[in-house]
N, C-alpha and C. Protein backbone atom coordinates (compact mmCIF):
# COMPACT_ATOMS: atom_id res chain seq x y z
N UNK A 1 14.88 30.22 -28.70
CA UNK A 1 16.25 30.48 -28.31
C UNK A 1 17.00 29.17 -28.16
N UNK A 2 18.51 28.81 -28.95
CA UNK A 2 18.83 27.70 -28.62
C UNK A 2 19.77 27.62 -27.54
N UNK A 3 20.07 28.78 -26.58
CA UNK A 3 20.83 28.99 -26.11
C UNK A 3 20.11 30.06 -24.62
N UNK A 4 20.91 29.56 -23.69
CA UNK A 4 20.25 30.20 -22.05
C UNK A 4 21.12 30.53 -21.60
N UNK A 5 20.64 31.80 -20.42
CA UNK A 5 21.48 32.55 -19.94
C UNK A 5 21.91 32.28 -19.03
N UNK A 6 21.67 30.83 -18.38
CA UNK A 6 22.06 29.56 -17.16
C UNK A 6 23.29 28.64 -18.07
N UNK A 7 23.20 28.87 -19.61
CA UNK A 7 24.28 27.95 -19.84
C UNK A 7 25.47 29.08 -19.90
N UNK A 8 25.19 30.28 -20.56
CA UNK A 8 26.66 31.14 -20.47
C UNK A 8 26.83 31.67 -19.36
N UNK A 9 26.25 31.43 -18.33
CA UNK A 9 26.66 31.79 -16.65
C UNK A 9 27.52 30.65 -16.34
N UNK A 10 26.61 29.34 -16.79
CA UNK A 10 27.77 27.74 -16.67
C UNK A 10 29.17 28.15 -17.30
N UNK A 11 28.97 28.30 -18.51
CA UNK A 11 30.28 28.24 -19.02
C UNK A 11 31.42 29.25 -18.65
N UNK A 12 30.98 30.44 -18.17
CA UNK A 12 32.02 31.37 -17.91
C UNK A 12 32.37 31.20 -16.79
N UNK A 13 31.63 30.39 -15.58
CA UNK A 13 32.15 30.09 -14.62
C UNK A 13 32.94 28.91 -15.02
N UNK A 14 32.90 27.56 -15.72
CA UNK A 14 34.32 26.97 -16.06
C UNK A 14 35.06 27.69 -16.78
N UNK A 15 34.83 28.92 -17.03
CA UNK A 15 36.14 29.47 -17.84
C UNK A 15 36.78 30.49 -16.90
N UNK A 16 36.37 30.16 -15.60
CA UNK A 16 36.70 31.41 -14.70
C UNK A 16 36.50 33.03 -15.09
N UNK A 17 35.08 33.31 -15.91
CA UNK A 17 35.05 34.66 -16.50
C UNK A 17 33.94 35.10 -15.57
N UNK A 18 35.11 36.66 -15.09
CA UNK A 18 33.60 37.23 -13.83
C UNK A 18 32.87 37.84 -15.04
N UNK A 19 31.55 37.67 -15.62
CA UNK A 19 30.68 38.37 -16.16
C UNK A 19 29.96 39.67 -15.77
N UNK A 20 29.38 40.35 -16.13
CA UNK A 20 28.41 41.18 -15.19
C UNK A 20 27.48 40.80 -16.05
N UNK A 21 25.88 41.43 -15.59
CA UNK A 21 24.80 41.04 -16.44
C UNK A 21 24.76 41.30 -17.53
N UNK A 22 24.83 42.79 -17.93
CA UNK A 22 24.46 43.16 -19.15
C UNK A 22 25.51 42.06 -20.16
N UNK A 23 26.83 41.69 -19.89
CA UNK A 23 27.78 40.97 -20.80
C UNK A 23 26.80 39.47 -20.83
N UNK A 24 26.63 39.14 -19.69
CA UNK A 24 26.13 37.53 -19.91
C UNK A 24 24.90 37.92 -21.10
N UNK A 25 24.13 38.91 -20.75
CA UNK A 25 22.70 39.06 -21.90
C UNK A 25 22.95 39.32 -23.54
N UNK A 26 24.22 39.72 -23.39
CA UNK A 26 25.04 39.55 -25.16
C UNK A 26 25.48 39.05 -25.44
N UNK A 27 26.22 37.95 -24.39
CA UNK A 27 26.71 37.13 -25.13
C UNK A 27 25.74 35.77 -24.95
N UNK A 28 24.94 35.84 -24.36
CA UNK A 28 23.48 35.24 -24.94
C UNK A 28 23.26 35.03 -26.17
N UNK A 29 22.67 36.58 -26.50
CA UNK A 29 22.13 37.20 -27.72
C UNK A 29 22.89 36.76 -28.83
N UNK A 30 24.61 36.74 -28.98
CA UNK A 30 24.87 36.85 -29.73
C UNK A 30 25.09 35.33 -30.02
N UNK A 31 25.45 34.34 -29.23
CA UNK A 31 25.80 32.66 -29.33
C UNK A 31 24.38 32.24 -29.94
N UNK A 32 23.41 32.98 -29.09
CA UNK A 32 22.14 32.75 -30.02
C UNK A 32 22.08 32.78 -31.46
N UNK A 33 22.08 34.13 -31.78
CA UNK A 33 21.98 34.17 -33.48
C UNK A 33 23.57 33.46 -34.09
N UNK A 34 24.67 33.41 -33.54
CA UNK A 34 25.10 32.20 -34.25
C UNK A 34 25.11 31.07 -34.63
N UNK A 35 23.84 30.56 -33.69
CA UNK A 35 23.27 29.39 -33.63
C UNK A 35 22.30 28.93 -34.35
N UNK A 36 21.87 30.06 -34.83
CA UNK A 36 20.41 30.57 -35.82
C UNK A 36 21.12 30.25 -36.76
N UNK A 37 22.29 30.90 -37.40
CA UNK A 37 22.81 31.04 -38.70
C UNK A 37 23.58 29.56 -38.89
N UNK A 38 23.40 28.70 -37.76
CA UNK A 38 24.38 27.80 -38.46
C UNK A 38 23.25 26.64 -39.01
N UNK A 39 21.87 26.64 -38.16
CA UNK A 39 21.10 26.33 -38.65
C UNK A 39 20.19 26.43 -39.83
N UNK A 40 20.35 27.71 -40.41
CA UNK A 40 20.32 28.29 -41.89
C UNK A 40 21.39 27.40 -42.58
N UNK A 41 22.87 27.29 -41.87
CA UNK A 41 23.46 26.66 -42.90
C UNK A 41 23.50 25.25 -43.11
N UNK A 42 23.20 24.78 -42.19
CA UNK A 42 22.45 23.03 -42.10
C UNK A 42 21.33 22.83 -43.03
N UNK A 43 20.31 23.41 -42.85
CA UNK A 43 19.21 23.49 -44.32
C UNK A 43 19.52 23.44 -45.40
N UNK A 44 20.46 24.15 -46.11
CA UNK A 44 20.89 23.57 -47.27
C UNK A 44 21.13 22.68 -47.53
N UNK A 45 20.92 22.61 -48.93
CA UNK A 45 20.92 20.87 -50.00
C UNK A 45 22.42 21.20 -50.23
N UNK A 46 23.69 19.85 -49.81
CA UNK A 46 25.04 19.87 -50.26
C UNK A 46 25.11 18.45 -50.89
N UNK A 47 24.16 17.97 -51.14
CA UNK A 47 24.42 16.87 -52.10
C UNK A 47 25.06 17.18 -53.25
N UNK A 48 25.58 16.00 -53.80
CA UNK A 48 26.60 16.25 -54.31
C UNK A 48 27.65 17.47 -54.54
N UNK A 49 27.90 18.22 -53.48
CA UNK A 49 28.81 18.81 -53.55
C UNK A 49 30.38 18.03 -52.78
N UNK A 50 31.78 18.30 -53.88
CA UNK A 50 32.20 17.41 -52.47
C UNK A 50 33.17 18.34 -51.66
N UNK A 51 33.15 17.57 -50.82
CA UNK A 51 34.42 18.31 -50.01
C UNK A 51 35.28 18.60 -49.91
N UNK A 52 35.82 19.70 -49.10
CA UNK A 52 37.19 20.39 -49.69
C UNK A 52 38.47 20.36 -48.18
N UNK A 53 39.60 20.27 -48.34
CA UNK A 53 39.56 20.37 -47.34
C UNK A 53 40.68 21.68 -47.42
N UNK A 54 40.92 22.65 -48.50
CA UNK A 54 41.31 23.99 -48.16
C UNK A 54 40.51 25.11 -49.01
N UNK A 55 39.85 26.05 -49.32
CA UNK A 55 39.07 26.75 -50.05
C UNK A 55 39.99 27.16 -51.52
N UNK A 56 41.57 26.93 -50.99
CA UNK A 56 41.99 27.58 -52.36
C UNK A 56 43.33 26.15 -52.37
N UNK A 57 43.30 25.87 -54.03
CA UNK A 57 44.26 24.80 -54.13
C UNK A 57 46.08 25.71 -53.12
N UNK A 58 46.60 24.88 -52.66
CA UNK A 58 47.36 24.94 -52.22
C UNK A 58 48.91 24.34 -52.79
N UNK A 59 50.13 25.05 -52.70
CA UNK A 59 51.11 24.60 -54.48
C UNK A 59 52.20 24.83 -52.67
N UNK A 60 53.03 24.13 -52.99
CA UNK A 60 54.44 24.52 -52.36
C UNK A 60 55.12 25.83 -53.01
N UNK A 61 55.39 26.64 -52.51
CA UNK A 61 56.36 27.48 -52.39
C UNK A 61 58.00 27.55 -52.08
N UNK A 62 58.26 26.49 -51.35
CA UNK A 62 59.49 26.27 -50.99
C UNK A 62 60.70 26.12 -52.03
N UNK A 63 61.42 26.50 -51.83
CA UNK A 63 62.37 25.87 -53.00
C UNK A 63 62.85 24.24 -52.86
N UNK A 64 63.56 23.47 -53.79
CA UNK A 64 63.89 22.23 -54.07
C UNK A 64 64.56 22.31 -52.94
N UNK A 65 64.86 21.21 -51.70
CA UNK A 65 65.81 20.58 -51.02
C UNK A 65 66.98 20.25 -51.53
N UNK A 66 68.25 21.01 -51.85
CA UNK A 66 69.39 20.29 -52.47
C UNK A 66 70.94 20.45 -51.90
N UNK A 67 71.42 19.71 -51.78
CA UNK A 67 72.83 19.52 -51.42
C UNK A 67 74.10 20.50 -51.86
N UNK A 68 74.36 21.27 -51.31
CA UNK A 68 75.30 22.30 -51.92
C UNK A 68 75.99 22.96 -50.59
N UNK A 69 77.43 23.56 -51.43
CA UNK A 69 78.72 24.19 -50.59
C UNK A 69 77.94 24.74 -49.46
N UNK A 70 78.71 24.58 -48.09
CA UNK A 70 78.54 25.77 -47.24
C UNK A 70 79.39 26.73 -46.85
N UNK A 71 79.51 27.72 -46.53
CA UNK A 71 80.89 28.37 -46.13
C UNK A 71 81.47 27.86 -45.12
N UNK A 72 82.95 27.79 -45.39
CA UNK A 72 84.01 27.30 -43.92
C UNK A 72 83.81 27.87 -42.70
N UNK A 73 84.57 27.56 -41.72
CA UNK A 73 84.19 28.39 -40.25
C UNK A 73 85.34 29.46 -40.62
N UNK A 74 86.20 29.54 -41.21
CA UNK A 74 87.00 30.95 -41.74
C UNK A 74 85.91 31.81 -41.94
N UNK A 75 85.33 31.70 -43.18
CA UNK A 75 84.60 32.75 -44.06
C UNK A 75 83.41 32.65 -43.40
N UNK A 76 82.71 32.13 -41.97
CA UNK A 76 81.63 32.33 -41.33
C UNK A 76 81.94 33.76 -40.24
N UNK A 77 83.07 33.46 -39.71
CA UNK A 77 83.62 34.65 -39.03
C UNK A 77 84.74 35.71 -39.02
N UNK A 78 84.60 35.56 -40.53
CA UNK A 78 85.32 36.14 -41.16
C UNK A 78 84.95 37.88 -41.25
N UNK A 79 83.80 38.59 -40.70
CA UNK A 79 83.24 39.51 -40.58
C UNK A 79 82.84 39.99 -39.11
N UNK A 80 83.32 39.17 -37.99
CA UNK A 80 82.79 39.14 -36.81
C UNK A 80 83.28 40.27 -36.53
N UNK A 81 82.94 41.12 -36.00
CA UNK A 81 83.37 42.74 -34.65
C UNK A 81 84.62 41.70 -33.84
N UNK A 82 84.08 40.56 -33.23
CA UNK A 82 85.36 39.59 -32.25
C UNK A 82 84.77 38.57 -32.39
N UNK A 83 86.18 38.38 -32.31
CA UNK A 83 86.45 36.43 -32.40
C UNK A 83 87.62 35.50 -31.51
N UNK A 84 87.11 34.44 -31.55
CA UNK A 84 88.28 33.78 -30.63
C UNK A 84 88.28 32.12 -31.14
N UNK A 85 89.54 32.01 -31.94
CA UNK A 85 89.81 30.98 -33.28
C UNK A 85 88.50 31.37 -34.48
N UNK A 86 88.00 30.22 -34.76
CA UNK A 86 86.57 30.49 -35.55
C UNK A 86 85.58 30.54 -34.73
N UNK A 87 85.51 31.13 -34.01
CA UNK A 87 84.13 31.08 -33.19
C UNK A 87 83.83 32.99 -32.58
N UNK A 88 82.45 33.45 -32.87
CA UNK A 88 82.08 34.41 -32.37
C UNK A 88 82.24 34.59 -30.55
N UNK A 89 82.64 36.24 -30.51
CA UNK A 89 82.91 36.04 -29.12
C UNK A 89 81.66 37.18 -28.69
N UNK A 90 81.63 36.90 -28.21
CA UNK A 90 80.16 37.77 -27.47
C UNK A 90 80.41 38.31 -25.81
N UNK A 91 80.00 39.55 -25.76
CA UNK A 91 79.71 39.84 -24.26
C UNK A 91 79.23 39.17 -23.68
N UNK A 92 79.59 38.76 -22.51
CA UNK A 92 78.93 37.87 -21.13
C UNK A 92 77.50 39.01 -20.81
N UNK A 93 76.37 37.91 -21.03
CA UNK A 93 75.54 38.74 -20.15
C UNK A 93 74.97 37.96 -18.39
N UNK A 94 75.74 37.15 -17.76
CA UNK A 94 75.78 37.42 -16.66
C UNK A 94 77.39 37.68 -15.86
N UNK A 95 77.07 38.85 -14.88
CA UNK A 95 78.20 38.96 -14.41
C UNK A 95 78.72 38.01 -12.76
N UNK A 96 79.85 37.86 -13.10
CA UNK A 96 80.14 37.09 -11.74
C UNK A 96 80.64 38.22 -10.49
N UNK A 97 80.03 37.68 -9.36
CA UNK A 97 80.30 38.53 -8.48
C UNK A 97 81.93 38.04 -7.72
């Protein structure tokens, strides 16, 4: 076992987690066999393989950054429900007493 049921009692008490038994004995069990499997994956030969550092090539999506018209403050509130000059007017949401 690479893993004890004195260390996930340690750790959940710095993590402030009330455990009960049966939880501390699974999550034993289970940190265990992840621990198993990572050691399966340490055994392997990765020579010369090299490293990656995303599994799938990665392309921008974004469009080009470019400099172009914006609409005036006319034609920004030009559709508003209310307005007051160019500027949206909105309900107060606190009220004064």
């Amino acid at each position: 076992m690479k893993i004890t049921r004195e260390t996930v009692e340690y750790v959940a008490h710095l993590a402030r987690l009330d455990l009960n038994a049966g939880e501390i004995d699974a999550y034993t069990r289970q940190i265990d066999s992840i621990l198993e499997y990572m050691d399966s994956l340490n055994a392997l030969d990765t020579d010369g393989v090299e490293p990656t550092s995303h599994p799938v090539p990665v392309a921008c999506v974004m469009r080009e950054d470019a400099v172009r018209d914006s609409f005036t403050a006319e034609e920004s509130v030009s559709n508003a429900p209310a307005r007051t000059d160019t500027f949206f007017k909105v309900p107060p949401i606190i009220e004064v007493e």
